[in-house]
Protein backbone atom coordinates (compact mmCIF):
# COMPACT_ATOMS: atom_id res chain seq x y z
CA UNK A 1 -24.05 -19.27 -2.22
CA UNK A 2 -23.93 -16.12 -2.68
CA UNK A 3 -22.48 -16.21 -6.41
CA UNK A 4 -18.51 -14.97 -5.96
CA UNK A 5 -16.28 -17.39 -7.25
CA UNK A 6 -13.00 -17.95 -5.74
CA UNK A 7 -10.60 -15.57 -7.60
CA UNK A 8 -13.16 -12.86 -7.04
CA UNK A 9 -12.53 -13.29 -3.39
CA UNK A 10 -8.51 -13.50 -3.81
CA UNK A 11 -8.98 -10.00 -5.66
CA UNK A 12 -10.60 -8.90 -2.47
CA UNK A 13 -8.17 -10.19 -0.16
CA UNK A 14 -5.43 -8.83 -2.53
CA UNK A 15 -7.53 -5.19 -2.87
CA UNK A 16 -7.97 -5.35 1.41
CA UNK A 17 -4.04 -6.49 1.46
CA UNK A 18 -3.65 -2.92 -0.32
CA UNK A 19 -5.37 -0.61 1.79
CA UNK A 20 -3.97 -2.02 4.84
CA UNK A 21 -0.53 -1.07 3.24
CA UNK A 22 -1.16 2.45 1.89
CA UNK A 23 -2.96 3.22 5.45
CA UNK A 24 -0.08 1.49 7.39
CA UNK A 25 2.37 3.36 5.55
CA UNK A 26 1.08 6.74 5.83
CA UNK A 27 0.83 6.21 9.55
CA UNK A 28 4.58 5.16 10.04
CA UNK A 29 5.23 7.37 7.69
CA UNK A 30 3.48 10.53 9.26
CA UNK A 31 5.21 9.15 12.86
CA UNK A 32 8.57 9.02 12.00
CA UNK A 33 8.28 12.73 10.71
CA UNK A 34 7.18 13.59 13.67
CA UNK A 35 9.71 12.01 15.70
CA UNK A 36 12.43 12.91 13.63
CA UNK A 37 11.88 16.56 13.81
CA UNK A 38 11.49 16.01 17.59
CA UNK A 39 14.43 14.50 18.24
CA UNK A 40 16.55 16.24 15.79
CA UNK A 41 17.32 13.66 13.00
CA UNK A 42 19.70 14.28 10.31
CA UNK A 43 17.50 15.06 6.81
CA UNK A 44 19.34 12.27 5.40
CA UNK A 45 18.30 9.37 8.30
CA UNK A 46 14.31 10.75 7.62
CA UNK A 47 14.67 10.65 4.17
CA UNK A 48 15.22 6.65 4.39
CA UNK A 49 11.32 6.77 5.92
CA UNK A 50 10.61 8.83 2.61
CA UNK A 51 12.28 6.20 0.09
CA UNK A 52 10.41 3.18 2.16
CA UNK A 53 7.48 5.06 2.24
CA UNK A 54 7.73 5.49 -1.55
CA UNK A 55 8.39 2.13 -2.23
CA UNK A 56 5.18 0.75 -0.17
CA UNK A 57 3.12 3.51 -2.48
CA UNK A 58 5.52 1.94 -5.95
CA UNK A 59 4.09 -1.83 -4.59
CA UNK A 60 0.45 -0.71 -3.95
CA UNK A 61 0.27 1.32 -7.34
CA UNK A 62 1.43 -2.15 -9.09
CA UNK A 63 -0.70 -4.49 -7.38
CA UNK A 64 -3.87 -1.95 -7.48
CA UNK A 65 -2.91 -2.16 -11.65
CA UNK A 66 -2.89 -5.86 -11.43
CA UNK A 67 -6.48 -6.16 -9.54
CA UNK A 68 -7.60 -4.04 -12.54
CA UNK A 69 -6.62 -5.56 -15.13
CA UNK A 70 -7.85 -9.11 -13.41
CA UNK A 71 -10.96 -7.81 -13.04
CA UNK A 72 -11.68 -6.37 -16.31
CA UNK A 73 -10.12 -9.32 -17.99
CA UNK A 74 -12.78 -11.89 -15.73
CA UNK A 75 -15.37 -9.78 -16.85
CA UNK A 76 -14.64 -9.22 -20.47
């Protein structure tokens, strides 16, 4: 085998899970600026994409900490 043990690939799923958020929520993120100032939205409507956007970067930030400290406590 090639010597990971099972919780060392959970991490990775969980660290993959992460980067497909933060790049997933820059995208929609970057979009619905975009559209928003096409079509005229009020600041307030766009600024819902802000607070979402900020709490997908809140949830990445916490689960990046706990891959951390899982992998420091595994190899200490």
């Amino acid at each position: 085998m090639s010597g990971r043990s099972e919780r060392d690939l959970a991490l990775a799923r969980q660290a993959r899970m992460v980067a497909l958020v933060i790049a997933g929520t820059m995208l929609v993120w970057m979009t619905a600026q975009w559209v928003g100032g096409q079509l005229g939205w009020q600041a307030r409507f766009v600024f819902l994409f802000d607070l979402a956007a900020l709490a997908a970067f809140v949830w990445a930030f916490v689960v990046t900490y706990q891959i951390w400290r899982k992998r420091r406590d595994n190899q200490g």
